[in-house]
Protein backbone atom coordinates (compact mmCIF):
# COMPACT_ATOMS: atom_id res chain seq x y z
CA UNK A 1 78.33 120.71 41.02
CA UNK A 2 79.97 124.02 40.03
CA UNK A 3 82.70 123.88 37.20
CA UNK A 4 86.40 125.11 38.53
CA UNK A 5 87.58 126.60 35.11
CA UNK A 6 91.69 126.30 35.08
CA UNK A 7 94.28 129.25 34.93
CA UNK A 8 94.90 128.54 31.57
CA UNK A 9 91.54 127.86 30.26
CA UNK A 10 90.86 129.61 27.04
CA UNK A 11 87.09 129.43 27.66
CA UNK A 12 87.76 132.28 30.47
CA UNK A 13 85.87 135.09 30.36
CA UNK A 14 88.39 137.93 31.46
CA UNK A 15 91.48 139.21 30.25
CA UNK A 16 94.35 140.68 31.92
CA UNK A 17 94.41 144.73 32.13
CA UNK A 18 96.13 147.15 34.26
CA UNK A 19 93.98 149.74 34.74
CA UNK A 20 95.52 153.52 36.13
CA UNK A 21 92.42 153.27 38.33
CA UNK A 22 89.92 151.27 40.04
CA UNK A 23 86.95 153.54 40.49
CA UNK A 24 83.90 151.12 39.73
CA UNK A 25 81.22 153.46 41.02
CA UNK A 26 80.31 155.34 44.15
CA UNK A 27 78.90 157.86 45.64
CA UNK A 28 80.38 161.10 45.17
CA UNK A 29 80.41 163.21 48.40
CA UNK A 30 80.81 167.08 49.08
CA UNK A 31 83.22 167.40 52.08
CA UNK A 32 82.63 170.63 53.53
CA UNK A 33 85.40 172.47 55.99
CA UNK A 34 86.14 175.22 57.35
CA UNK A 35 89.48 176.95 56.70
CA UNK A 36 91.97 178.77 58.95
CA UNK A 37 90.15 181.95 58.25
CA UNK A 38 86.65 180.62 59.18
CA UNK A 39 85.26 180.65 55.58
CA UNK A 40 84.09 177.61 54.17
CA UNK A 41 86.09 174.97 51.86
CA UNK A 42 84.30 172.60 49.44
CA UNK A 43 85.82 169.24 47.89
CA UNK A 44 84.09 166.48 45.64
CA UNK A 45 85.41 162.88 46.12
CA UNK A 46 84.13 159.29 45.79
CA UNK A 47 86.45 156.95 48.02
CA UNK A 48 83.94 156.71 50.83
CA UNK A 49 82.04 154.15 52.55
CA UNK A 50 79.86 153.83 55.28
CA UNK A 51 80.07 151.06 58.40
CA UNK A 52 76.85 151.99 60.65
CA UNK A 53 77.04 155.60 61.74
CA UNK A 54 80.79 155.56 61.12
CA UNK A 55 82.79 156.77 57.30
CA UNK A 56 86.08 156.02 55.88
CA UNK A 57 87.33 158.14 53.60
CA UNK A 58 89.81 158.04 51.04
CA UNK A 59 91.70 161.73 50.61
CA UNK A 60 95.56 162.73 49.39
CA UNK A 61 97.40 163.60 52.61
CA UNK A 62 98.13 166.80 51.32
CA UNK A 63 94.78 168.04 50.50
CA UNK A 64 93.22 170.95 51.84
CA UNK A 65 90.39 168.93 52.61
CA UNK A 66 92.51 166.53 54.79
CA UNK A 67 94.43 169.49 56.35
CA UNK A 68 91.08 171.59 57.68
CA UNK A 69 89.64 167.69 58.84
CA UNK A 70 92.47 167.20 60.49
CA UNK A 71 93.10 170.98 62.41
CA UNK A 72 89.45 171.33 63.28
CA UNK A 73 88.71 167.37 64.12
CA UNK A 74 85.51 167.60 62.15
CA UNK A 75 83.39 168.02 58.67
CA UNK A 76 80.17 167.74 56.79
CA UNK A 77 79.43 165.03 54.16
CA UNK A 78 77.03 166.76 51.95
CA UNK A 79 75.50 163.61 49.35
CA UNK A 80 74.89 165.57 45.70
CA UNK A 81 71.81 163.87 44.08
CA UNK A 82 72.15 163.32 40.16
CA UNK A 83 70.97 166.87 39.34
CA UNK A 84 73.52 168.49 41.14
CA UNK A 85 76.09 166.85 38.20
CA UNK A 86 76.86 170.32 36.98
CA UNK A 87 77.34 171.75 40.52
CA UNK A 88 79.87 168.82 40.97
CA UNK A 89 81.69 169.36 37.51
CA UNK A 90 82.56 173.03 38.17
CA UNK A 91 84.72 172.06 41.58
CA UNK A 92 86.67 169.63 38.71
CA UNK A 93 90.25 170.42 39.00
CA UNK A 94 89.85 173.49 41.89
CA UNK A 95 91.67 173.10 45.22
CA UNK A 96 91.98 175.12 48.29
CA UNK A 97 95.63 174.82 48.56
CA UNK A 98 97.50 178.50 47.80
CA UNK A 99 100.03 177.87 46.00
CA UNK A 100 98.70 174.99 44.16
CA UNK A 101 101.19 171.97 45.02
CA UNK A 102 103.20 170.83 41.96
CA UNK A 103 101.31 167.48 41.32
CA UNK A 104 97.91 168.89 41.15
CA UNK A 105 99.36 171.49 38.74
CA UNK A 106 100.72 168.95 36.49
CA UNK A 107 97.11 168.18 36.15
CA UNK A 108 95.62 170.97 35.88
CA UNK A 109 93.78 172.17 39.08
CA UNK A 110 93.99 175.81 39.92
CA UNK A 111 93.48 177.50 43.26
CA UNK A 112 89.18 179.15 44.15
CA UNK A 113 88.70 180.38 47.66
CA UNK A 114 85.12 180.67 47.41
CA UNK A 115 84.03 176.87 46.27
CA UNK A 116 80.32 177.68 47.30
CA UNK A 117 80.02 180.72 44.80
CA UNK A 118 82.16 178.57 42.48
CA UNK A 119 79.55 175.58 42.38
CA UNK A 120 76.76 177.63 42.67
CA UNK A 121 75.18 175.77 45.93
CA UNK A 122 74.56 177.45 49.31
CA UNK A 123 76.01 177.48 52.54
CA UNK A 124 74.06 176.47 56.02
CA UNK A 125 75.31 176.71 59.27
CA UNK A 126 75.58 173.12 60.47
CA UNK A 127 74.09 171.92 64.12
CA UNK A 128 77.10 170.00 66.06
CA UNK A 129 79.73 171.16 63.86
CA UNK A 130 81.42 174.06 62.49
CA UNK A 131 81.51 172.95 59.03
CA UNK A 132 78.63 174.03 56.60
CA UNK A 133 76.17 172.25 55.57
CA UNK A 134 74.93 172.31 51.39
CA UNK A 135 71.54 173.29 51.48
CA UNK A 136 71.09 171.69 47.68
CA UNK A 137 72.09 168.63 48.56
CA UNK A 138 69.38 165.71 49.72
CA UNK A 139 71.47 164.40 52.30
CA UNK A 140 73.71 166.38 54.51
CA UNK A 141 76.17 164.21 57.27
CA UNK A 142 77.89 165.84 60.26
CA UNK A 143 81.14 164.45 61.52
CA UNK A 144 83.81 164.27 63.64
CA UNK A 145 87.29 162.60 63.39
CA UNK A 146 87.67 159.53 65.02
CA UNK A 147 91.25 157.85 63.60
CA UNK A 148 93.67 158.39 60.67
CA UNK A 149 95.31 155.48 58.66
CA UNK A 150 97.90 156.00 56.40
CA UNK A 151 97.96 154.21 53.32
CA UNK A 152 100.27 152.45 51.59
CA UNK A 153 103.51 152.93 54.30
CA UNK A 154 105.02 150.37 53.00
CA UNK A 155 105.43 151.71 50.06
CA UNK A 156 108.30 154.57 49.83
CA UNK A 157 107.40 155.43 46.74
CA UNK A 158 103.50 156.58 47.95
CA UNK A 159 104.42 157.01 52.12
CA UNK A 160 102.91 159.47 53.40
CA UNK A 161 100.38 160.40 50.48
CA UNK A 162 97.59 158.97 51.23
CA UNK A 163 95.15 158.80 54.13
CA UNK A 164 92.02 156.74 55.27
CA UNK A 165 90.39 159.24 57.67
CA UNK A 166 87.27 157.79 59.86
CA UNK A 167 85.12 159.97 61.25
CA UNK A 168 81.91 159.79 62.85
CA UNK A 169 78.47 160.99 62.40
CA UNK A 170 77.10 162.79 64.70
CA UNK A 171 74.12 164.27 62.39
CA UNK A 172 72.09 163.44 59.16
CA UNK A 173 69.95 165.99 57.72
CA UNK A 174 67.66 164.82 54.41
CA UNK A 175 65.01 166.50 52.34
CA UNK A 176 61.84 165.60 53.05
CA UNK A 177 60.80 163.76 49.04
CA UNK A 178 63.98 161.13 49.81
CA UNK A 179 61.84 160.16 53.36
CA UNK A 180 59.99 156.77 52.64
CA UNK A 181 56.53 157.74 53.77
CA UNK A 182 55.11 156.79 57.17
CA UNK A 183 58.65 156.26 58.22
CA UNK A 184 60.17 158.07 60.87
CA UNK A 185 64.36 157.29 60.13
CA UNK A 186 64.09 156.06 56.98
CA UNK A 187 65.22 157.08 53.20
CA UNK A 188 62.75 155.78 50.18
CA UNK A 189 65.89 154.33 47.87
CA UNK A 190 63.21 154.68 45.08
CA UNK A 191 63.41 158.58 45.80
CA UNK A 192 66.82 158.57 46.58
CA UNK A 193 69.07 159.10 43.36
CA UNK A 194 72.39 159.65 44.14
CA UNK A 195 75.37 161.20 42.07
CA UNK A 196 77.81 158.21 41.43
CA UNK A 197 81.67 158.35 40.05
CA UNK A 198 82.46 155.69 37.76
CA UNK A 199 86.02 155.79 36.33
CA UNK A 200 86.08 160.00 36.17
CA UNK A 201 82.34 159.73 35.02
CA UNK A 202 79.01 161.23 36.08
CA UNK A 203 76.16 158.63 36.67
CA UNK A 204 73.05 158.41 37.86
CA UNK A 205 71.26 155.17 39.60
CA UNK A 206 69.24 152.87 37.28
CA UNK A 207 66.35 151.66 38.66
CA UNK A 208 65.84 148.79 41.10
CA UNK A 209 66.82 145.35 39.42
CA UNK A 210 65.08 143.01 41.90
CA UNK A 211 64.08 143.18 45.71
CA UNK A 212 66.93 142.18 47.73
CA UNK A 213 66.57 139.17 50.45
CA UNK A 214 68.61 141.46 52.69
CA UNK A 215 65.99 143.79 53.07
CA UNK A 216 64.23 141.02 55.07
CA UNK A 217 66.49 142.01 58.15
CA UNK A 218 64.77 145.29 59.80
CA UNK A 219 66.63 148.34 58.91
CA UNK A 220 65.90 149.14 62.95
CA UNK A 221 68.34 145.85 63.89
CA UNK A 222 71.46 147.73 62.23
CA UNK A 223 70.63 150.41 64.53
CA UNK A 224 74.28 151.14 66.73
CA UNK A 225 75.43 153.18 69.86
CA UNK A 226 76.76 156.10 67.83
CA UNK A 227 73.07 156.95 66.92
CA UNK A 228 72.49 157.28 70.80
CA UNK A 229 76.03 159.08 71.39
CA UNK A 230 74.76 161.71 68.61
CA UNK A 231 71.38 162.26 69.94
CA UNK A 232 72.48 163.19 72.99
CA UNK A 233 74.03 166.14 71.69
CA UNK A 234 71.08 168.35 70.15
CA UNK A 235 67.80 167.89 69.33
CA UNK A 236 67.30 166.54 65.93
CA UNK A 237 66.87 168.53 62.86
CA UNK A 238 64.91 168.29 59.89
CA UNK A 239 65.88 170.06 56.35
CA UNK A 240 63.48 171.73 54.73
C-alpha cells in the first residue's frame, strides 16, 4: 500500500522555493528566418516541444524571431548537437531587433545582423521553405505556421508578451552518423547527442539509464498525416 505523507509532515523531502525560472532541461533549437531584406536571422531558444510532426514553441512576442515567423508564415528548426555549445554561446545576448528594445538592453543583448558569421555555422538554402537551413547542425526541421497562442492574457501585467507559436513540419533533414543503421526513418538516440538548456546552462546527454518499455510500441505506429501532407510536397532530401 503506498504511504500518503501529510502537508505538514517533516519527513518531506522538498522544500518550498520560488525559483525566477523553470528551465529543467531541453533541447536548445536554432530558429532560422528570414528578414525583411531576405538575409537570414538566427535565434537560440529551448521552450520547444514536439507532438508528432507538429512544434510549439515558446518565444517573447516581440522578438525578431517571432516577427519574421509570423510575416513570412514559416521557419527552420535547426537541432545544435553538444559540440556546437560554443556556436550556441556566441548568439548569447544578440538580437535582430534595430534598435534593441529597452528590456533586452537592461540585460545586456546588443543588436548583429549577420548571426551566421556571428556563430560561425553556415547557411543552406532550405527545400519547402525560405528559411535557411544550418548545415552544422545534425538535425535540420522545416516549418510552417499553423496557430498562435498568446500566453498569459490574463495577466495585464505579461498580456501580450508572450507567444506559443505551432508550426508544422513539413521537412527533416539529419546527418547520416545520427541514422540508426538499416533503418530507413529512424535516428540512433545512442548517436544522437543533443545540446540541452538547463537553468541558463550548457549540457550534454548522459548516457542511456535503462531501456524504456515504451520503446516496445513501433516507432512506425506514431506515424501521422502530416508526414503524408509533407511528402507530397518535394521529394525527400538527405544531408550530407
Amino acid at each position: 500500500m503506498a504511504r500518503i505523507v501529510g502537508v505538514n509532515d517533516t519527513s518531506s523531502p522538498h522544500s518550498k522555493i520560488e525559483p525566477g525560472i523553470l528551465y529543467f532541461g531541453t533541447p536548445v533549437v536554432l530558429i532560422s528566418t528570414s528578414n525583411e531584406d531576405g538575409t537570414p536571422n538566427l535565434a537560440p531558444m529551448s521552450s520547444a516541444f514536439w507532438l508528432g510532426w507538429r512544434a510549439m514553441l515558446g518565444l517573447g512576442a516581440r522578438s525578431k524571431t517571432t516577427q519574421n515567423m509570423l510575416r513570412t508564415g514559416e521557419c527552420v528548426l535547426n537541432l545544435p548537437s553538444d559540440a556546437l555549445a560554443d556556436a550556441v554561446d556566441r548568439l548569447a545576448l544578440t538580437t535582430g531587433s534595430d534598435p534593441v528594445p529597452e528590456f533586452k538592453q537592461d540585460r545586456g543583448y546588443h543588436h548583429v545582423h549577420d548571426k551566421f558569421g556571428r556563430a560561425g555555422l553556415t547557411a543552406s538554402p532550405a527545400e519547402t521553405v525560405g528559411a535557411a537551413r544550418v548545415v552544422e547542425c545534425p538535425v535540420v526541421m522545416e516549418a510552417v505556421v499553423e496557430s498562435v497562442h498568446p500566453v498569459a492574457e490574463e495577466d495585464e501585467a505579461q498580456r501580450g508578451s508572450i507567444v506559443a507559436i505551432e508550426v508544422r513540419i513539413q521537412r527533416v533533414g539529419v546527418h547520416d552518423d545520427i541514422r540508426m543503421a538499416n533503418t530507413e526513418d529512424r535516428i540512433d538516440p545512442d548517436a544522437w547527442r543533443p545540446l540541452i538548456m538547463s537553468f541558463q546552462q550548457l549540457y550534454g546527454l548522459g548516457p542511456q539509464v535503462r531501456p524504456s518499455t515504451l520503446a516496445s510500441i513501433p516507432e512506425r505506429l506514431y506515424r501521422g498525416p502530416d508526414i503524408e501532407r509533407a511528402r507530397a510536397l518535394a521529394p525527400s532530401l538527405r544531408v550530407p
